[in-house]
Protein backbone atom coordinates (compact mmCIF):
# COMPACT_ATOMS: atom_id res chain seq x y z
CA UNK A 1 37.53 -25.08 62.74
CA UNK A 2 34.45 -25.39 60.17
CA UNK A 3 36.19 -27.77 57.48
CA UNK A 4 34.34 -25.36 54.69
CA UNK A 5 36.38 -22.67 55.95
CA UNK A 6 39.96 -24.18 55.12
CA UNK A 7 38.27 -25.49 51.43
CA UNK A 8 37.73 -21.96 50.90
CA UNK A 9 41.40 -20.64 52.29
CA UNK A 10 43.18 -23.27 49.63
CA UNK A 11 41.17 -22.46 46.70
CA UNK A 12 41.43 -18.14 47.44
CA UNK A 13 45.25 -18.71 47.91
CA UNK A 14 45.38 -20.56 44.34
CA UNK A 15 42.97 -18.05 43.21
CA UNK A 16 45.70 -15.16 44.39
CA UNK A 17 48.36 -17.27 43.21
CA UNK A 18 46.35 -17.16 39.49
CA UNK A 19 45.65 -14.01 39.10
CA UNK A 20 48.75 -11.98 41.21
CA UNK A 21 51.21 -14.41 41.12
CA UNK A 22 51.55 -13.71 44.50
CA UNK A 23 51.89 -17.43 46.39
CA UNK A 24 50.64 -17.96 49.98
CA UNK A 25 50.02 -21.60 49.82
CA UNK A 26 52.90 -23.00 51.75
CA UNK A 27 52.01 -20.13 54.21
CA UNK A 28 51.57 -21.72 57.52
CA UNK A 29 47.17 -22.29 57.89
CA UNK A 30 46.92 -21.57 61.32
CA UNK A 31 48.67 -18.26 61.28
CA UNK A 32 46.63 -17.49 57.59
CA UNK A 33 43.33 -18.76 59.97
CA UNK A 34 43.44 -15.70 62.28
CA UNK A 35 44.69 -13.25 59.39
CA UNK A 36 42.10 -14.04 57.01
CA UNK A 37 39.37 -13.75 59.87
CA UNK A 38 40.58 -10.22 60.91
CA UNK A 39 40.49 -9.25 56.70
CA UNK A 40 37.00 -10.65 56.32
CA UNK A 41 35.73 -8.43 59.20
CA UNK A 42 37.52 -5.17 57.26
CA UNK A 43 36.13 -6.26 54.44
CA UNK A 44 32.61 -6.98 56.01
CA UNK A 45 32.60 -10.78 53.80
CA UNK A 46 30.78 -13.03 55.98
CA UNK A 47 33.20 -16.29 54.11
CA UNK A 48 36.23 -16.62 52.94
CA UNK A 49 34.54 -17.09 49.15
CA UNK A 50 32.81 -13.30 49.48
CA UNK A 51 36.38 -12.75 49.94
CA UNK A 52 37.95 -14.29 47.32
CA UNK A 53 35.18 -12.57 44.85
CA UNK A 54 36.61 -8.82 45.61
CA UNK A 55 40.20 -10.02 45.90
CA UNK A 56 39.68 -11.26 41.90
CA UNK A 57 38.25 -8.47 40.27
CA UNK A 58 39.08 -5.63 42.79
CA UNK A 59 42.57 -5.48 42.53
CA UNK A 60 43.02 -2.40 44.79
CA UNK A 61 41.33 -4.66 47.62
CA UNK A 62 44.30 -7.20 46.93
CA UNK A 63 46.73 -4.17 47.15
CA UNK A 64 45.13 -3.63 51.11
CA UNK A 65 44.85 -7.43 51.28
CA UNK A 66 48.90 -7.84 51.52
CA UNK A 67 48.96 -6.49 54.73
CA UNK A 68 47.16 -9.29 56.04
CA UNK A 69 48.78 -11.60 54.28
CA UNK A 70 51.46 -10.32 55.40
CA UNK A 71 53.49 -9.64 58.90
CA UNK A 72 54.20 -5.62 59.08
CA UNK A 73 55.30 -6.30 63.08
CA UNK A 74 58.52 -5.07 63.72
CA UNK A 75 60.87 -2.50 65.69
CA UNK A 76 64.39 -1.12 65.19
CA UNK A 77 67.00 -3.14 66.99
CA UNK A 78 64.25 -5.71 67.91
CA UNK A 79 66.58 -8.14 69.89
CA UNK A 80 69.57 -5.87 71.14
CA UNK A 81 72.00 -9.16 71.68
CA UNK A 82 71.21 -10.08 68.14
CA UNK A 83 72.38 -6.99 66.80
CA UNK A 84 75.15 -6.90 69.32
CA UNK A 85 76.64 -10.16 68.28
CA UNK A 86 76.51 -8.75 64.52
CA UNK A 87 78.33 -5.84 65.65
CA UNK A 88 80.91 -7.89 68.02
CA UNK A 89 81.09 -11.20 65.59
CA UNK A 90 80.34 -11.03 61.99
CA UNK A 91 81.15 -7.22 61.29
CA UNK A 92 85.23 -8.05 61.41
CA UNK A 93 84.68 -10.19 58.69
CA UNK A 94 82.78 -8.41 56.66
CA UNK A 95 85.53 -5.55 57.11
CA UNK A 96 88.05 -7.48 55.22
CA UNK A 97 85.59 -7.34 52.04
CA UNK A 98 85.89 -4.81 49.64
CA UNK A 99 82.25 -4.03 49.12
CA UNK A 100 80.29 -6.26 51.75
CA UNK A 101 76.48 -6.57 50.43
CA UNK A 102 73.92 -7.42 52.85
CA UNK A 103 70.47 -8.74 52.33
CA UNK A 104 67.28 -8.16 54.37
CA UNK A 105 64.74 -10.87 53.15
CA UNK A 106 61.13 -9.60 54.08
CA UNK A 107 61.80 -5.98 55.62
CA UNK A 108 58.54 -5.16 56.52
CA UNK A 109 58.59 -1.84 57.00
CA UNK A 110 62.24 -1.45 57.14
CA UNK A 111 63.19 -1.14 60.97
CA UNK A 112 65.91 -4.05 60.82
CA UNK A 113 66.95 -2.21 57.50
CA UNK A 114 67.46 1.67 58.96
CA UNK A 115 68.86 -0.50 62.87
CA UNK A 116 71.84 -1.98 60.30
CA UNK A 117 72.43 1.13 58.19
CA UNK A 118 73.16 2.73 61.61
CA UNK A 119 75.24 0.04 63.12
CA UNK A 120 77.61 0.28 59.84
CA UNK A 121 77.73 3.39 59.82
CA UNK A 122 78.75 3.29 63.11
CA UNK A 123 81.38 1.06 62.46
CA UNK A 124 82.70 2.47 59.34
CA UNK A 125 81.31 0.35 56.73
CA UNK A 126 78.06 2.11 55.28
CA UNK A 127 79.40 3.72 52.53
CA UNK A 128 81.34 0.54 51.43
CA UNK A 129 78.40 -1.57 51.89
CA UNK A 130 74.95 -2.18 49.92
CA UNK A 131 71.72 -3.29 51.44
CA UNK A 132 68.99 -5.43 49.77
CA UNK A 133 66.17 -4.68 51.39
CA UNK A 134 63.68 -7.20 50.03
CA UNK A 135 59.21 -7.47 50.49
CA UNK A 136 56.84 -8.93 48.96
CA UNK A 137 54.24 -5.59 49.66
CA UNK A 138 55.17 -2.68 47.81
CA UNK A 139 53.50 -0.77 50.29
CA UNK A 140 55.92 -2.20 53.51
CA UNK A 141 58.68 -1.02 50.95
CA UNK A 142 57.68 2.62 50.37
CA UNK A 143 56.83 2.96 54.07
CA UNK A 144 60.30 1.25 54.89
CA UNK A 145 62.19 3.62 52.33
CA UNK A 146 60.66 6.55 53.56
CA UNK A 147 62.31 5.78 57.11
CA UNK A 148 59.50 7.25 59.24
CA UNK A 149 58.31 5.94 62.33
CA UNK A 150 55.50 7.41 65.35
CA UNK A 151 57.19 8.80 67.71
CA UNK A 152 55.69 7.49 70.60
CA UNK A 153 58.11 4.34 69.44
CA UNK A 154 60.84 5.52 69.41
CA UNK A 155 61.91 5.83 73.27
CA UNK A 156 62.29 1.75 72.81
CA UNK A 157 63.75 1.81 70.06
CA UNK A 158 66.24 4.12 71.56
CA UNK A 159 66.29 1.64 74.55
CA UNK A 160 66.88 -1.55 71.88
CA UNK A 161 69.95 0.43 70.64
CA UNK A 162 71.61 1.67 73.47
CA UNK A 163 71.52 -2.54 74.55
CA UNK A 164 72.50 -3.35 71.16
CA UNK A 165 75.68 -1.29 71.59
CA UNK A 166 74.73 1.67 70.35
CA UNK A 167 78.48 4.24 70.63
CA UNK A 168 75.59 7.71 70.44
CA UNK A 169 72.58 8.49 70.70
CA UNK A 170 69.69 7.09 68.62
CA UNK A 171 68.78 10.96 68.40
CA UNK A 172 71.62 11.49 66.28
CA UNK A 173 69.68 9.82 63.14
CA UNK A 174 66.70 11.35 63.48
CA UNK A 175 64.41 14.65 63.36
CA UNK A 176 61.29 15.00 65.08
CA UNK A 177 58.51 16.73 63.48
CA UNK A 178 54.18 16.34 63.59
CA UNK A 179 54.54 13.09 66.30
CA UNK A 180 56.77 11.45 64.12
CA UNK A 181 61.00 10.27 63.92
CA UNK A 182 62.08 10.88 60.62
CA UNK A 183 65.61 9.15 60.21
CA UNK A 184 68.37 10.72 57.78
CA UNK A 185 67.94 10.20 54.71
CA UNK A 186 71.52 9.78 54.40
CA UNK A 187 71.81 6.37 56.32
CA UNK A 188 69.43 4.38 52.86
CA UNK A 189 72.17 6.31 50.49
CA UNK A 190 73.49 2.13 50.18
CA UNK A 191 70.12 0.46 50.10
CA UNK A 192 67.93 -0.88 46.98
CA UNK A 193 64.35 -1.46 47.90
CA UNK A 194 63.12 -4.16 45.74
CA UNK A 195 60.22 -6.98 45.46
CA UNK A 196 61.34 -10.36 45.99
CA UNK A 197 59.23 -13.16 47.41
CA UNK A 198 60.81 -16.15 48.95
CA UNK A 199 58.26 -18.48 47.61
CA UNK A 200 58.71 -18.01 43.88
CA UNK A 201 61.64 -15.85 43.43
CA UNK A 202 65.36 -17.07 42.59
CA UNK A 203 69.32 -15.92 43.79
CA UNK A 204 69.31 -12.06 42.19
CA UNK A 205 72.82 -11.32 43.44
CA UNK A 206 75.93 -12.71 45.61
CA UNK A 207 75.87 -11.60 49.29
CA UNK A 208 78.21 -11.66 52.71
CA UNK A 209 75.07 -11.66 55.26
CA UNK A 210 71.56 -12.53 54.52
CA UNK A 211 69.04 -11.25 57.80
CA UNK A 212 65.87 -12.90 57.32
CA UNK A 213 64.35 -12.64 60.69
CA UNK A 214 60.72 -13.90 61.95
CA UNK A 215 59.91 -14.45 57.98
CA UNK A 216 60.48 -18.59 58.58
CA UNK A 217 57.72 -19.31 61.43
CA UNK A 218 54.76 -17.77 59.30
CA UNK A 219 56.39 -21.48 55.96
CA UNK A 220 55.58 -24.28 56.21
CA UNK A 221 58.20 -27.11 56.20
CA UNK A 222 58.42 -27.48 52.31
CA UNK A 223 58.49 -23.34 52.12
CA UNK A 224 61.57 -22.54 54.88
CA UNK A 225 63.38 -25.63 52.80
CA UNK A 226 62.97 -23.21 49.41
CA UNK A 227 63.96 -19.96 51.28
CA UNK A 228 67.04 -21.80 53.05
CA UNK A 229 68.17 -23.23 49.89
CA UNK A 230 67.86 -19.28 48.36
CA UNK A 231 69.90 -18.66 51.12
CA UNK A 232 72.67 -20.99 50.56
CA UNK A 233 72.53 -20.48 46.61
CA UNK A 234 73.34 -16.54 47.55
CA UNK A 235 75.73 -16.67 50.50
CA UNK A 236 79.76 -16.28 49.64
CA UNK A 237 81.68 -19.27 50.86
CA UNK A 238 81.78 -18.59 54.76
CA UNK A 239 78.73 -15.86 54.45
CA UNK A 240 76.27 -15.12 57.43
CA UNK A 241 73.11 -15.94 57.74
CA UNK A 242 70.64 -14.30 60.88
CA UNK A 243 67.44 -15.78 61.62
CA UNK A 244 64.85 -15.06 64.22
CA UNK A 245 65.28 -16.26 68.10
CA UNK A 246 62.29 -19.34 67.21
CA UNK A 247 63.39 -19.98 64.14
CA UNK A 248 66.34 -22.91 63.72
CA UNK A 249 68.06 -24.65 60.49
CA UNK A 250 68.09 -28.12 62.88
CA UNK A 251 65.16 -29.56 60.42
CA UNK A 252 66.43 -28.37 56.86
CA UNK A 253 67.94 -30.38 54.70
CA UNK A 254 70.37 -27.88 54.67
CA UNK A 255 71.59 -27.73 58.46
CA UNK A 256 74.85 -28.73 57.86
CA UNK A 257 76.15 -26.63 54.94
CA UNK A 258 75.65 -23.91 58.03
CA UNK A 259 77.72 -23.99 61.30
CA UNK A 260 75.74 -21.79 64.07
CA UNK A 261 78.81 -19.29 65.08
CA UNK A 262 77.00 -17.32 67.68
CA UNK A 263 75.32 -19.61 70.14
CA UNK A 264 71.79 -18.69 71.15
CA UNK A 265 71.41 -15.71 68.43
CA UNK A 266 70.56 -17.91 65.51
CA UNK A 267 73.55 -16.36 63.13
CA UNK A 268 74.94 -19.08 61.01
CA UNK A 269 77.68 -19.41 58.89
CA UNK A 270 77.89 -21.15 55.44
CA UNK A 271 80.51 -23.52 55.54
């Protein structure tokens, strides 16, 4: 890797940082490596520094910038057992709660967000229940309130939910219309859509599950400490936390306030 190129990545992420107070510098470098290349060819800059000239004083080419910075790679149910095990395991518990609140750290474009407003509906709890759905890119949030997916997609996403344990049919949430699944608008009656970054924001509210899934891989070491500490500070005593299937608390300094209650599905209690 040309040794200029990762001068320039550190001083356009302080340079962001500055001016947006967006920060990417604990982002891990070799995932930001092949981002940054693929946003320098859409933005025909031949370096990183023809870059970071736009990025300051264009802010609109920051705005298009976040979803490269970002990861926008999802799909609804994505890990059926997971969602299973939520249903089957953690879902009793948060039954016994008056008004269960639920926060989805980094939602993309909101496919975990609509996959759990369906399974608590489906179990009874929606309209009890509030959802935090939490990005960094406000334009992940408007795509993931709006609830509308290709429909080309949805046939495994159907597939995800029947695994997940799904008691309908995934068509029963949804209306087809110009190649696209638009889901009831209904199901986000319970959800705020909000920005919140796990690299400089604090707790905002008290919560019984926190699913932060394939957000950790893309820190580095001293950046999943911060966000696992956020979600300690926020969990109720004996709160859930879900993380993704190559992601693991064994490292933080925080592993053993958390007691992994569903083997092999990375949900975690705080203990």
């Amino acid at each position: 890797m040309d040794p200029d190129f990762d001068i320039e990545l550190k001083l356009l992420l302080e340079g962001i940082y500055l001016k947006y107070q967006h920060d990417f510098r604990h982002y891990a470098v070799a995932s930001l490596r092949r981002r940054l290349a693929q946003a320098m060819e859409h933005f025909h800059c031949r370096t990183l520094s023809q870059l970071q000239d736009r990025v300051l004083h264009e802010p609109q080419v920051f705005a298009e910038m976040l979803r490269y910075l970002t990861v926008q790679v999802s799909e609804m149910f994505r890990d059926p057992s997971y969602f299973k095990a939520l249903r089957e395991h953690v879902l009793p518990l948060l039954r016994t709660y008056p008004s269960p609140k639920i926060w989805v750290a980094g939602c993309s474009n909101g496919e975990e967000v609509w996959s759990l407003a369906i399974l608590l509906e489906e179990e009874g709890l929606l309209e009890r229940t509030i959802i935090y759905a939490t990005d960094i890119n406000p334009a992940a949030l408007r795509a993931a309130e709006a609830g509308i997916y290709e429909l080309d997609r949805i046939a495994g996403y159907s597939a995800n939910y029947l695994q997940a344990g799904g008691t309908k049919s995934l068509s029963d949430y949804y209306s087809a219309a110009y190649g696209s699944a638009i889901f009831r608008q209904s199901l986000k009656s319970q959800v705020v859509f909000a920005d919140h970054s796990l690299a400089t924001d604090s707790v905002f509210s008290e919560v019984h599950l926190i699913s932060c899934r394939n957000v950790l891989i893309y820190f580095d070491r001293a950046l999943q400490d911060r966000a696992v500490k956020l979600f300690y500070e926020s969990l109720v005593h004996r709160g859930y936390l879900g993380i993704g299937p190559k992601e693991t608390l064994r490292f933080s300094p925080y592993a053993r306030a958390f007691l992994e209650v569903v083997p092999g599905e990375r949900i975690y209690q705080r203990t």
